[in-house]
Protein backbone atom coordinates (compact mmCIF):
# COMPACT_ATOMS: atom_id res chain seq x y z
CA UNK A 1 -61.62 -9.02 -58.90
CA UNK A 2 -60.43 -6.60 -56.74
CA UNK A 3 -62.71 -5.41 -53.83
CA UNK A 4 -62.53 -2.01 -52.25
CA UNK A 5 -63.64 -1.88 -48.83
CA UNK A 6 -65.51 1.40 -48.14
CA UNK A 7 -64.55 2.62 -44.99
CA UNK A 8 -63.43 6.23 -45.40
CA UNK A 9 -59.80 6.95 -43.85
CA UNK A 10 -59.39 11.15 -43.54
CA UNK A 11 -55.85 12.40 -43.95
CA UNK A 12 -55.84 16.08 -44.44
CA UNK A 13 -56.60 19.27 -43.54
CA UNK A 14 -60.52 19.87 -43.36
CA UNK A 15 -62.75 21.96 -45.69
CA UNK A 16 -65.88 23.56 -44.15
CA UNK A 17 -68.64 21.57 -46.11
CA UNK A 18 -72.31 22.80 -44.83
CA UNK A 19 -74.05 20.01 -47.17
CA UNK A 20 -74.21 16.76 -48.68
CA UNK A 21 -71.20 16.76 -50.79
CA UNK A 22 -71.87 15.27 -54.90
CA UNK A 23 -69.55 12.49 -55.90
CA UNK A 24 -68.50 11.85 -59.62
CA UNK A 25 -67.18 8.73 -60.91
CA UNK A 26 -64.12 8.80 -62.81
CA UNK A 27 -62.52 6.09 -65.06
CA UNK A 28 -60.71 5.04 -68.07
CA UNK A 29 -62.26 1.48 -69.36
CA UNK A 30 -61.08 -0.68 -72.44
CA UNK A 31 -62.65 -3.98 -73.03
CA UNK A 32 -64.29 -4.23 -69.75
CA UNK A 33 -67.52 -5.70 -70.74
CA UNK A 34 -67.21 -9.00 -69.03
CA UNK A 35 -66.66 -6.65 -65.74
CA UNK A 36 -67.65 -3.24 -66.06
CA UNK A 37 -71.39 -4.09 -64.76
CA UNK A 38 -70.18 -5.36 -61.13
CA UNK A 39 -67.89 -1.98 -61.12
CA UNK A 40 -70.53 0.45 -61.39
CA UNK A 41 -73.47 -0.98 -59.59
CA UNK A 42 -71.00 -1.12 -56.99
CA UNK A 43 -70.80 2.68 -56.92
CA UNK A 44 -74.08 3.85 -58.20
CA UNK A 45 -75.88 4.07 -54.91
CA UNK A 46 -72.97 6.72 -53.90
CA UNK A 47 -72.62 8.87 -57.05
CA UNK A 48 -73.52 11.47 -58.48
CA UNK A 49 -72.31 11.85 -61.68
CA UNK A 50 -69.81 10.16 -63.76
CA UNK A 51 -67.18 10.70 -66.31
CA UNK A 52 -66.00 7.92 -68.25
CA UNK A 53 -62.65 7.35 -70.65
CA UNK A 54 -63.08 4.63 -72.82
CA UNK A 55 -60.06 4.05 -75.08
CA UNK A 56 -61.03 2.24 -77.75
CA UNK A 57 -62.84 -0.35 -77.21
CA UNK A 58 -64.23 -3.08 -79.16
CA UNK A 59 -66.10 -5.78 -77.17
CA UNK A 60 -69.42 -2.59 -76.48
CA UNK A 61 -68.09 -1.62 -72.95
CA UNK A 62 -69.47 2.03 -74.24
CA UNK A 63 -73.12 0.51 -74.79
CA UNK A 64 -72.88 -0.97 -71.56
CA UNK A 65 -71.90 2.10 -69.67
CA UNK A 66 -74.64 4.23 -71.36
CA UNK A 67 -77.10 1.67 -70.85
CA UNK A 68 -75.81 0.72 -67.27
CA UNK A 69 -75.56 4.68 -66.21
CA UNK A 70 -78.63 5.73 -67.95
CA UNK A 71 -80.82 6.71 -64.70
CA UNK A 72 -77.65 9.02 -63.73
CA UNK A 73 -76.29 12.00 -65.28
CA UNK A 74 -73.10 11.65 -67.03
CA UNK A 75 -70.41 11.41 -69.90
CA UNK A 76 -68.66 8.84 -71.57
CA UNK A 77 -66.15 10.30 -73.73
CA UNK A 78 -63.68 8.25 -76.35
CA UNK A 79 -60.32 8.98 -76.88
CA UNK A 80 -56.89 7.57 -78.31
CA UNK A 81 -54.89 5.66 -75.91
CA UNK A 82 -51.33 7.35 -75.13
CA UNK A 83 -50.38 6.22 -71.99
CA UNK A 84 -51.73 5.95 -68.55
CA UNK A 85 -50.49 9.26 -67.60
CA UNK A 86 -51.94 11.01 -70.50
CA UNK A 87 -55.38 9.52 -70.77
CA UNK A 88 -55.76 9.78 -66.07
CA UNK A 89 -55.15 13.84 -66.53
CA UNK A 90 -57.28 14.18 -69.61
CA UNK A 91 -60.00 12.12 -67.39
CA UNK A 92 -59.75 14.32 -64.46
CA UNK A 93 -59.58 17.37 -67.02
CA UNK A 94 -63.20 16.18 -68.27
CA UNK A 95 -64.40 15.61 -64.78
CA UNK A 96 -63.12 18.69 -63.53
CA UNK A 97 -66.06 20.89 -61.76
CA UNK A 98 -69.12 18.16 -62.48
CA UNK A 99 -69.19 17.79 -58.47
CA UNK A 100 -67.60 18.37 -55.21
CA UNK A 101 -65.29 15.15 -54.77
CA UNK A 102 -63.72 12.41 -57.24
CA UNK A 103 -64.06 8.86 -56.94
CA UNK A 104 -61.76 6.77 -58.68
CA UNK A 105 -62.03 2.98 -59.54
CA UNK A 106 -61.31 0.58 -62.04
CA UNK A 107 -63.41 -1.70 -63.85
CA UNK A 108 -62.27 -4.81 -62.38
CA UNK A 109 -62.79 -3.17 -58.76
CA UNK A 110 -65.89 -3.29 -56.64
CA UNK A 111 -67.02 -1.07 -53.95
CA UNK A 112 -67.87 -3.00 -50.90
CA UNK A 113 -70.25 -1.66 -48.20
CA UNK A 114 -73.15 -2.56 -45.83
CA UNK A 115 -76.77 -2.19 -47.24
CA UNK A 116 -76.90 0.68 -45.01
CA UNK A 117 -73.99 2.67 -46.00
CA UNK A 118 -74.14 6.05 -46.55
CA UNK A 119 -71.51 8.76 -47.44
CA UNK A 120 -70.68 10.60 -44.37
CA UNK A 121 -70.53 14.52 -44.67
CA UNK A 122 -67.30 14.77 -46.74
CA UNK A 123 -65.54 17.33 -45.36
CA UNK A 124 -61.42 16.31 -46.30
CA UNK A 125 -59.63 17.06 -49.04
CA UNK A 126 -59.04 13.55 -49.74
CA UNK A 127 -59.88 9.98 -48.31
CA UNK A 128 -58.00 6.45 -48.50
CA UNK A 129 -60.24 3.72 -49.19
CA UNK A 130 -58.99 -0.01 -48.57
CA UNK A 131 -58.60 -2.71 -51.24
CA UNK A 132 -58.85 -5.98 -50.85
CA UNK A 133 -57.09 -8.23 -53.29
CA UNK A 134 -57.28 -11.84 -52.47
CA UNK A 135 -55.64 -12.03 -48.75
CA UNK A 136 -53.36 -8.44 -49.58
CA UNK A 137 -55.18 -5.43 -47.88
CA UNK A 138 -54.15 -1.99 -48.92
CA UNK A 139 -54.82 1.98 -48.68
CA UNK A 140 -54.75 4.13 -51.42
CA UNK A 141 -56.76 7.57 -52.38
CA UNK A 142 -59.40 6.99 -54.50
CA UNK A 143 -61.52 10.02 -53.14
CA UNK A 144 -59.99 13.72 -53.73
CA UNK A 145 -61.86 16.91 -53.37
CA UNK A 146 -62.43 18.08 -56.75
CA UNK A 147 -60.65 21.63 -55.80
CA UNK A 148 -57.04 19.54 -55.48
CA UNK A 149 -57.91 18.66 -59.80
């Protein structure tokens, strides 16, 4: 399993931001029930709400995401697989406007953080986060404000 270190990296320009700024999870899932759990606890403490993809999947990765996600607002939606391109717009389409940043993550990632975490004022049009993957340690974005969608 991939782990995601959270320690927010800013990059661009800032936005004026005068309060806590909402966070909505954004994925597309098939066949992740053996994983999906360890995925989203890692990021409910820090979202909002979420918007799921899940593209056809037959092992009840939906019934665990409802169930899972219950206490939080959100959407799972199922669709046709076409191809990663197709099925990552149509899941920021469907997230588009539900809060003021997306998070992205995939099932077999985890969030990692201190007990104590908590989201700093987002103020950036995007953030890198860090992933760990066995000893390989890299930056992507996985947090863009949701005005950039």
């Amino acid at each position: 399993m991939k782990k995601i270190l959270l320690s927010l990296f800013l990059l661009c320009a800032s936005l004026i931001a005068s309060e806590k700024q909402k966070v909505c999870l954004n994925m597309i899932v098939k066949n992740e029930s053996a994983v999906v759990k360890r995925s989203l606890g890692s990021v409910k403490p820090i979202i909002d709400y979420w918007v799921i993809v899940d593209t056809g999947s037959t092992d009840g990765t939906q019934e665990i995401i409802k169930e899972f996600m219950k206490e939080i607002p959100g959407e799972l939606h199922e669709r046709p697989w076409v191809n990663f391109e197709h099925n990552r717009n149509e899941a920021l389409q469907l997230a588009k406007g539900k809060a003021d940043y997306t998070l992205f993550i995939d099932a077999d990632e985890e969030l990692v953080y201190d007990k104590e975490f908590a989201l700093p004022n987002l103020d950036k049009d995007f953030y890198y986060l860090t992933t760990e993957h066995g000893d390989t340690y890299y930056e992507t974005i996985q947090l863009i404000n949701d005005h950039l969608n």
